[in-house]
C-alpha atoms as a PDB file:
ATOM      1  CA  UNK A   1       7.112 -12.064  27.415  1.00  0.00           C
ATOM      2  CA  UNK A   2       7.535  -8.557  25.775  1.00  0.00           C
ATOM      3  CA  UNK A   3       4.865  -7.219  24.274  1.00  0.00           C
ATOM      4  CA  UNK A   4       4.265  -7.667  20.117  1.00  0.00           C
ATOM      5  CA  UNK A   5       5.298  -5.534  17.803  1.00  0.00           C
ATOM      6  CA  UNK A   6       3.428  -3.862  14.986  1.00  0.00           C
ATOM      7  CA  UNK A   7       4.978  -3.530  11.867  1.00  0.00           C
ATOM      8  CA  UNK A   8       2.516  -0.921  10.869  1.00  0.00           C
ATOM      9  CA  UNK A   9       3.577   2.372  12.123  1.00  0.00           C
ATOM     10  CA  UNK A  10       1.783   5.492  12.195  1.00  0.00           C
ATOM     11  CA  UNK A  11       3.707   8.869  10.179  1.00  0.00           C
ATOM     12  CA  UNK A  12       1.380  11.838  10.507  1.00  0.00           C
ATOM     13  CA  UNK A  13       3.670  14.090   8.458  1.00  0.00           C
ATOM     14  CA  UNK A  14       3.595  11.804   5.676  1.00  0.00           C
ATOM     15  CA  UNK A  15       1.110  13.549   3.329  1.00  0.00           C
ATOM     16  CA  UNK A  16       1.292  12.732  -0.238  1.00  0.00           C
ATOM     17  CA  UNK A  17      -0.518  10.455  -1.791  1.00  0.00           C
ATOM     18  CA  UNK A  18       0.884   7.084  -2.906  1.00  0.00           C
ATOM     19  CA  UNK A  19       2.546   7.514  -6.450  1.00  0.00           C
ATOM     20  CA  UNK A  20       5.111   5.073  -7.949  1.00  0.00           C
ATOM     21  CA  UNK A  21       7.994   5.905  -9.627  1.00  0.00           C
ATOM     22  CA  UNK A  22       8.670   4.351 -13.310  1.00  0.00           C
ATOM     23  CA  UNK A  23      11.871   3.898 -15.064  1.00  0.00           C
ATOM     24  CA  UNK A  24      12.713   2.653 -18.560  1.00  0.00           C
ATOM     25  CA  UNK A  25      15.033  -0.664 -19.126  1.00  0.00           C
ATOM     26  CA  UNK A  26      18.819   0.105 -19.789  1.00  0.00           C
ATOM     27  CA  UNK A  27      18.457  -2.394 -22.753  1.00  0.00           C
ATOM     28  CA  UNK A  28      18.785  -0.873 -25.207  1.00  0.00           C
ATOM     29  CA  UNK A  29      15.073  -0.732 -27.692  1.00  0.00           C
ATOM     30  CA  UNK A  30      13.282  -2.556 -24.847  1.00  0.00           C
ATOM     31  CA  UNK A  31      11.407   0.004 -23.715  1.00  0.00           C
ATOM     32  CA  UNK A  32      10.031  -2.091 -20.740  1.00  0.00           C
ATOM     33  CA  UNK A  33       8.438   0.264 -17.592  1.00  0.00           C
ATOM     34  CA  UNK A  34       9.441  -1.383 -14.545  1.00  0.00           C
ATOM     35  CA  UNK A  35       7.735  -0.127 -11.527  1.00  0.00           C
ATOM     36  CA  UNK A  36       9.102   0.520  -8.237  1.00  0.00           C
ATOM     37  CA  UNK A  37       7.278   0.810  -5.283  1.00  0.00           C
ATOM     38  CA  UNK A  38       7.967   0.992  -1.559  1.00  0.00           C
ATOM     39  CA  UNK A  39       8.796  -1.805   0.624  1.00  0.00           C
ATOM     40  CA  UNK A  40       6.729  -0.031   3.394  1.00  0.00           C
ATOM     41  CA  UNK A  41       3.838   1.999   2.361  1.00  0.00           C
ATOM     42  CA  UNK A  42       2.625   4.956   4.360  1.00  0.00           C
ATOM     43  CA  UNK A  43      -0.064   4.944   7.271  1.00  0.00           C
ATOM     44  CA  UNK A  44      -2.149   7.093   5.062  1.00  0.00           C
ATOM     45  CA  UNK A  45      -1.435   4.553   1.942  1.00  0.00           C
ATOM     46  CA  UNK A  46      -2.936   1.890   3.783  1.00  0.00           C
ATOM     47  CA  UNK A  47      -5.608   3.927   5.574  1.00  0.00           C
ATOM     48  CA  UNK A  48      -6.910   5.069   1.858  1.00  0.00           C
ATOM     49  CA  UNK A  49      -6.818   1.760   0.170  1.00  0.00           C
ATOM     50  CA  UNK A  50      -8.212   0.091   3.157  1.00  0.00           C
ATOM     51  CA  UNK A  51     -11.398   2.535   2.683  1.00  0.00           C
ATOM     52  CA  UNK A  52     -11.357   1.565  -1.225  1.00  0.00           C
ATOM     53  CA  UNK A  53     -11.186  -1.934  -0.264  1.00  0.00           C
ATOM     54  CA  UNK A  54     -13.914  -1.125   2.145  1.00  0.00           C
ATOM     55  CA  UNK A  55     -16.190   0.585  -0.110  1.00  0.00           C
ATOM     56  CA  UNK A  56     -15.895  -1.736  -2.847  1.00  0.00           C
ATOM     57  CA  UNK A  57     -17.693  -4.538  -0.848  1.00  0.00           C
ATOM     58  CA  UNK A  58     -20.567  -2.497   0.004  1.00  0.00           C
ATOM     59  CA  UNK A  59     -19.629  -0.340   3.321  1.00  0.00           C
ATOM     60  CA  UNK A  60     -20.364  -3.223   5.653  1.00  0.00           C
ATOM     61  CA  UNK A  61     -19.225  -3.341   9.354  1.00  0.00           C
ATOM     62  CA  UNK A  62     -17.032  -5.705  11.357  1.00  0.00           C
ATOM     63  CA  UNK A  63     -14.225  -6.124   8.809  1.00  0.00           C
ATOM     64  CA  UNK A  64     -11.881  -3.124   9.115  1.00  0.00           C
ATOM     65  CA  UNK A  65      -8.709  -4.943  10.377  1.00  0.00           C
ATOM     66  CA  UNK A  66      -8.979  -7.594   7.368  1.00  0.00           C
ATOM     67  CA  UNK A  67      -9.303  -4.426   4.752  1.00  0.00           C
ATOM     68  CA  UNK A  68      -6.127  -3.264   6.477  1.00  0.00           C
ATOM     69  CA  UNK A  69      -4.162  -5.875   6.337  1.00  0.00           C
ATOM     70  CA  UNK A  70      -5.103  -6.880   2.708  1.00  0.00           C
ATOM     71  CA  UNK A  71      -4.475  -2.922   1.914  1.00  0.00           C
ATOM     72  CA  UNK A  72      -1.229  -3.501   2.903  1.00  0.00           C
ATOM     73  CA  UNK A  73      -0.426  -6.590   0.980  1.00  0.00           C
ATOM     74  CA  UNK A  74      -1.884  -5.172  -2.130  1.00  0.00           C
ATOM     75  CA  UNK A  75       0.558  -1.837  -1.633  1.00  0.00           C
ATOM     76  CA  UNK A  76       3.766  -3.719  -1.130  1.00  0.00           C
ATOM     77  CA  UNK A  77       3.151  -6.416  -3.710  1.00  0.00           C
ATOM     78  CA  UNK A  78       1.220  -3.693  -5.824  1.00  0.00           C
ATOM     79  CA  UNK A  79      -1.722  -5.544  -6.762  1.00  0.00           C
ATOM     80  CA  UNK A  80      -4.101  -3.267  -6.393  1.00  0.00           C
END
């Protein structure tokens, strides 16, 4: 069997910090902001919301790889 694939993949030039781009409705007098985000956040997009996730329930061990992998659902659904 081949060996599993990751879907997270690791950028080290990828440097700036996460920051979404907003656009106004073409209706006209809507004025609705619609959000767009990435479909595939950054290695360091997850890393630093993994660490907010982390300190947020009290810096305690064992749980990094569930912090990551809810980091990344929160960045590409963007509930954060």
């Amino acid at each position: 069997m081949p060996p599993r694939r990751s879907s997270i993949s690791f950028n080290p030039g990828a440097k700036a910090p996460f920051t979404p781009a907003v656009s106004r409705s073409e209706a006209k007098g809507s004025g609705t902001a619609v959000i767009q985000r990435p479909a595939h956040p950054t290695h360091q997009q997850i890393a630093e919301r993994a660490y907010q996730i982390y300190l947020k329930r009290g810096s305690g061990p064992g749980n990094a790889f569930s912090d990551w992998i809810e980091a990344e659902r929160q960045l590409k659904t963007g509930n954060l």
